[in-house]
Protein backbone atom coordinates (compact mmCIF):
# COMPACT_ATOMS: atom_id res chain seq x y z
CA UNK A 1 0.00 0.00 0.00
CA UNK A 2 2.21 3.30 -0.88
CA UNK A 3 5.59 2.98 -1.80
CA UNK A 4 7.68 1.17 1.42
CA UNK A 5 10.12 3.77 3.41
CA UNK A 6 13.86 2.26 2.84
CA UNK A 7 15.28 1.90 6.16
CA UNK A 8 18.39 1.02 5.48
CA UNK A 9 20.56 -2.42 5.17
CA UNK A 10 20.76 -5.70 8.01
CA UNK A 11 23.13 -8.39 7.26
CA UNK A 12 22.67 -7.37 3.95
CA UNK A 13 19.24 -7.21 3.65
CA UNK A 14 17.51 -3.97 2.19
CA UNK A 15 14.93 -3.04 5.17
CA UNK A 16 11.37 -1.20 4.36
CA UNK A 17 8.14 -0.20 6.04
CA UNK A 18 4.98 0.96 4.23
CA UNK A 19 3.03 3.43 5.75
CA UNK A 20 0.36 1.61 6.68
CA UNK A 21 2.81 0.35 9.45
CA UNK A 22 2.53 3.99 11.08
CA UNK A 23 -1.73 3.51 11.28
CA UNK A 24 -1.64 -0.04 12.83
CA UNK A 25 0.72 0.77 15.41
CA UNK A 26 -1.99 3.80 15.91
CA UNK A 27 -4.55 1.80 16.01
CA UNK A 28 -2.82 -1.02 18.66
CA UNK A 29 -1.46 1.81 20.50
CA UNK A 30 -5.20 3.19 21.20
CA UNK A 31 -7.11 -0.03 21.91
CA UNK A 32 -4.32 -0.67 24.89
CA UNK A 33 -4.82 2.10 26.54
CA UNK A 34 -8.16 3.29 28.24
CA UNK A 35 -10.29 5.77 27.41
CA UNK A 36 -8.04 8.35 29.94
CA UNK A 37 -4.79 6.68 30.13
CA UNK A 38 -1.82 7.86 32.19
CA UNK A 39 1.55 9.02 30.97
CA UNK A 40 2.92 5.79 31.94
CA UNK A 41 0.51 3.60 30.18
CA UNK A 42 0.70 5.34 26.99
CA UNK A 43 4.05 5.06 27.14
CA UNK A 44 3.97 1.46 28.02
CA UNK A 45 2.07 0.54 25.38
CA UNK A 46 4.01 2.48 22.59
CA UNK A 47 7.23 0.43 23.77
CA UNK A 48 5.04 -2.98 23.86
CA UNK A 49 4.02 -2.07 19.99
CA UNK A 50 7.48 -1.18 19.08
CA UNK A 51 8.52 -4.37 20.37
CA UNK A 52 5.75 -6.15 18.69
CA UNK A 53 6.89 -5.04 15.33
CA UNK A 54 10.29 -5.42 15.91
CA UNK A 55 9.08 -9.21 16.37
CA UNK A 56 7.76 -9.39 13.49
CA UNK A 57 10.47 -8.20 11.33
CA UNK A 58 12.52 -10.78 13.06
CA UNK A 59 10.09 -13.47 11.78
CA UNK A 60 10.77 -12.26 8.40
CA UNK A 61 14.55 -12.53 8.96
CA UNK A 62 13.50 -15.54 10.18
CA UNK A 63 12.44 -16.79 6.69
CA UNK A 64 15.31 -14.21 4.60
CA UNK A 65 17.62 -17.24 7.03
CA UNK A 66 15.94 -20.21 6.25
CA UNK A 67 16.25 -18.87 2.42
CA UNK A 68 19.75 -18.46 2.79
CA UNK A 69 20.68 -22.15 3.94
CA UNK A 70 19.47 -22.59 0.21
CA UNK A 71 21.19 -20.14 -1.56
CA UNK A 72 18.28 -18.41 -2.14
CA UNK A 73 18.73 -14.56 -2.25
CA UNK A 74 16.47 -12.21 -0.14
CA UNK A 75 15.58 -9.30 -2.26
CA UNK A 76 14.09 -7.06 1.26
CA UNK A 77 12.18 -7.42 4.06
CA UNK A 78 9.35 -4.82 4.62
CA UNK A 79 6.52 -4.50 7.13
CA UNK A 80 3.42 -3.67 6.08
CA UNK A 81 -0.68 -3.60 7.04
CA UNK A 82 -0.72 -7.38 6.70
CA UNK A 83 2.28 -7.49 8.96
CA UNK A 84 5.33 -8.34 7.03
CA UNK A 85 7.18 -10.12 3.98
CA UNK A 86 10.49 -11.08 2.39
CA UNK A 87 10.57 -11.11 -1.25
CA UNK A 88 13.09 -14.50 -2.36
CA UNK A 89 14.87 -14.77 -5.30
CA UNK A 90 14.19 -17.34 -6.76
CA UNK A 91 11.38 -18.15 -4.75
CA UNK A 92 11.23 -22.11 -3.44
CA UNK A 93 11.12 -24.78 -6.11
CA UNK A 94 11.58 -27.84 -3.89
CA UNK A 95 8.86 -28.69 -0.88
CA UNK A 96 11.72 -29.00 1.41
CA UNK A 97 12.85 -25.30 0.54
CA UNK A 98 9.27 -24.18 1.07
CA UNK A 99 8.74 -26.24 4.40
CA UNK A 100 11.96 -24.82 5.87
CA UNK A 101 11.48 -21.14 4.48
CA UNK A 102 8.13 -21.36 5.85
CA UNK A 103 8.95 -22.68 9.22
CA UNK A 104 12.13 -20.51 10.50
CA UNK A 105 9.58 -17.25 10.37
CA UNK A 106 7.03 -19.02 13.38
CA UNK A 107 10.59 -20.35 14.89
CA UNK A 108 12.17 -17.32 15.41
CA UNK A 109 8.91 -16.38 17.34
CA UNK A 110 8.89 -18.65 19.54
CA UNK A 111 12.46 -18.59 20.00
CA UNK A 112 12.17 -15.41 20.93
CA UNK A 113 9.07 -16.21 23.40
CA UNK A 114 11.33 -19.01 24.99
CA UNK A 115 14.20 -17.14 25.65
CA UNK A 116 12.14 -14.27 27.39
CA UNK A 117 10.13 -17.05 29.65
CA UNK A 118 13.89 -18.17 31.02
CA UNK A 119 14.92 -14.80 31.58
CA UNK A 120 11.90 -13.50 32.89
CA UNK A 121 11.30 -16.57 35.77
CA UNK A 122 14.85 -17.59 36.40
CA UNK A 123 15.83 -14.20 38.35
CA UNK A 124 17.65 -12.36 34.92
CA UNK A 125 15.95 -9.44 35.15
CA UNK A 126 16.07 -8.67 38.96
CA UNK A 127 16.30 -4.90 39.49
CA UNK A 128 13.91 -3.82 36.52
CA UNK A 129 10.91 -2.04 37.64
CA UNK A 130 7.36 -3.90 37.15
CA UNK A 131 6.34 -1.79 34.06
CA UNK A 132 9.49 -3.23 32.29
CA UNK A 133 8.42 -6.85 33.58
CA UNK A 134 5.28 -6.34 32.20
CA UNK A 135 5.72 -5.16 28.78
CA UNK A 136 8.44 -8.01 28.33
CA UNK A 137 6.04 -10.68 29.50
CA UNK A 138 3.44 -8.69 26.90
CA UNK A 139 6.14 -9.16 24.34
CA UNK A 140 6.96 -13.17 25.08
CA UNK A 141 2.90 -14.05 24.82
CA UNK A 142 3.07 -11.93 22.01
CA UNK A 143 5.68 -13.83 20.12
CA UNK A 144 4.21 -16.89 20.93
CA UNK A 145 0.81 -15.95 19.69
CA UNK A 146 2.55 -15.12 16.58
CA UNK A 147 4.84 -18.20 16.44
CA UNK A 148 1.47 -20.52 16.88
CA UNK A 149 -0.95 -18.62 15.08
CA UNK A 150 1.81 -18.35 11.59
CA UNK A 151 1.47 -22.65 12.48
CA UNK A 152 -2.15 -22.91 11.30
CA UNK A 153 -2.26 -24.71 8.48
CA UNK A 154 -4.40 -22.15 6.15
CA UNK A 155 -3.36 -19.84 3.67
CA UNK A 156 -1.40 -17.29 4.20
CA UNK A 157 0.00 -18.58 7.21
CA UNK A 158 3.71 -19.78 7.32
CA UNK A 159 1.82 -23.29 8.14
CA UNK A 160 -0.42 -22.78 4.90
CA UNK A 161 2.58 -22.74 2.92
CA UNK A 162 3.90 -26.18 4.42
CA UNK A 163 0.80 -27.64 4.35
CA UNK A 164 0.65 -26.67 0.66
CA UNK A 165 4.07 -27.92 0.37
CA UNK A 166 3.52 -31.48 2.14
CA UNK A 167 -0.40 -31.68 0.11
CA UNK A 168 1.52 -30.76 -2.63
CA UNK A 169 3.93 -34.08 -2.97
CA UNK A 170 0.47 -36.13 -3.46
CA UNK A 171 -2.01 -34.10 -5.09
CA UNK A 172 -2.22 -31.56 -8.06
CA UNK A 173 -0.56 -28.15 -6.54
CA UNK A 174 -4.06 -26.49 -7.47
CA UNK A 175 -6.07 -28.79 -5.21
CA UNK A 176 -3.54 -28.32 -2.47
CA UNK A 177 -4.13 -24.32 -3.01
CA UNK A 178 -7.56 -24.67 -2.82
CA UNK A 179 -7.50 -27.10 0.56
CA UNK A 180 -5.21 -24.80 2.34
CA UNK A 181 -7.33 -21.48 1.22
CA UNK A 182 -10.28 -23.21 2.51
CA UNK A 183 -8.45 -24.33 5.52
CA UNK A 184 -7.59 -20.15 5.84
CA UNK A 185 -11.09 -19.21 5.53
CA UNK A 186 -12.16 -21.56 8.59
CA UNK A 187 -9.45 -20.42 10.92
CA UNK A 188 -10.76 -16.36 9.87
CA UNK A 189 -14.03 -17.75 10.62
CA UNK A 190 -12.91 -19.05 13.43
CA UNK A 191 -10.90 -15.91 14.63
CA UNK A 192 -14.34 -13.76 14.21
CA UNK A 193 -16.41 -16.04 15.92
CA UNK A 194 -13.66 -16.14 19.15
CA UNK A 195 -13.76 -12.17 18.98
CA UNK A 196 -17.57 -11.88 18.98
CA UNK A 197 -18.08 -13.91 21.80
CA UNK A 198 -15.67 -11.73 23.80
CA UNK A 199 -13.06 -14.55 23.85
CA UNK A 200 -10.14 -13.07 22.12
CA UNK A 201 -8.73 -9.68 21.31
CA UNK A 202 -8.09 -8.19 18.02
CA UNK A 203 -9.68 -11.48 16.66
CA UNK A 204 -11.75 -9.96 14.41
CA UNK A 205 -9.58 -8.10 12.51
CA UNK A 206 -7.16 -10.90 12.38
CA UNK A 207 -10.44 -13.11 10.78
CA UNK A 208 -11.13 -10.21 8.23
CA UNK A 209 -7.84 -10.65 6.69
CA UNK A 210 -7.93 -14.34 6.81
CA UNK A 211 -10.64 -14.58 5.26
CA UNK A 212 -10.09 -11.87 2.45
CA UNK A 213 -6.60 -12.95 1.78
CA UNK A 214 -7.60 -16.31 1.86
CA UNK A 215 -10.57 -16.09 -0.88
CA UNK A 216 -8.57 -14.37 -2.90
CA UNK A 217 -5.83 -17.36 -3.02
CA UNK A 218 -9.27 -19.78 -3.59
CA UNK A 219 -10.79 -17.71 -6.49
CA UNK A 220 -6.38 -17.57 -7.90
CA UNK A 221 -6.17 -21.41 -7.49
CA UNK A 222 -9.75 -22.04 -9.79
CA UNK A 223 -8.57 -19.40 -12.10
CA UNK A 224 -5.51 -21.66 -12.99
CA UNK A 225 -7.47 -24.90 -13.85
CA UNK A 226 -8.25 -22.87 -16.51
């Protein structure tokens, strides 16, 4: 949406954010805080959202890595409404590629979210006042969330693409598209319904996409049989 901001270079990687990126972290930034928050919580919440996308980049390094053990060449990484991508070139060709591309994005997550549950409850971070505590446990449910969620097996998850990848070795590519976008609708579906009932935050917006992103890859896949 908009042309990306460059950022600059990491390990060699060309960095970008669309601005999109800037209303998001708006929008996250307002529905933590109450209707009159403090100084502190406002600022609290800004650092937990920084964090947050600074989490998600590191899922797409995650992937720019697990294209590298391949040789394959990450063109950038940028963050954007939909949360982030790296463009690969050449993108996977083999289902292994694609299964470990796929996979070291959710496994940096929860990486991340294991190394923060040792440091947080084995005494590391003695001294730090309880806001800090708090935004770093934020961040370590956070990053598992993400690392669990990208594991659902419905397009466009990370776990959509190795389920496409597995379904893939055994039936025609566009009937494992269309499982896997079906598969993507039900877990949006599934996200709305969890939201509505007062179950789970941000849920609905996380179905919306799911389900948009994920009829557009069903009405791609029956487009190609043609």
């Amino acid at each position: 949406m908009g042309t990306p901001i460059e950022l600059g270079r990491l390990f060699g990687v060309p960095v970008r954010v669309e601005v999109t990126v800037l209303l998001i972290a708006a929008l996250f930034i307002f529905m933590g805080v109450g209707d009159n928050p403090t100084g502190q919580e406002l600022l609290n919440q800004t650092t937990f959202v920084i964090l947050l996308f600074v989490s998600i980049f590191l899922h797409e390094m995650g992937h720019a890595f697990g294209a590298w053990l391949f040789g394959i060449r990450t063109v950038d990484v940028t963050l954007s409404f939909f949360g982030g991508y790296a463009r690969l070139d050449p993108p996977p060709r083999r289902a292994v590629e694609d299964i470990v591309v796929s996979f070291a994005g959710p496994a940096t997550n929860l990486a991340i979210a294991g190394l923060l549950y040792l440091w947080l409850y084995n005494g590391g971070l003695t001294g730090l006042s309880d806001h800090t505590l708090v935004i770093l446990a934020r961040v370590m449910q956070a990053n598992l969330f993400l690392g669990l969620l990208n594991l659902l097996p419905g397009h466009p998850l990370d776990g959509g693409h190795i389920a496409r990848a597995v379904l893939g070795m055994f039936l025609p590519m566009t009937t494992a598209r269309l499982i896997v976008g079906y598969i993507g609708v039900a877990v949006g579906f599934l996200f709305i319904g969890l939201d509505l009932t007062g179950g789970f935050g941000y849920g609905l917006m996380i179905g919306l996409l799911l389900v948009l992103v994920a009829s557009q890859e069903i009405q791609a896949a029956r487009s190609s049989r043609f």
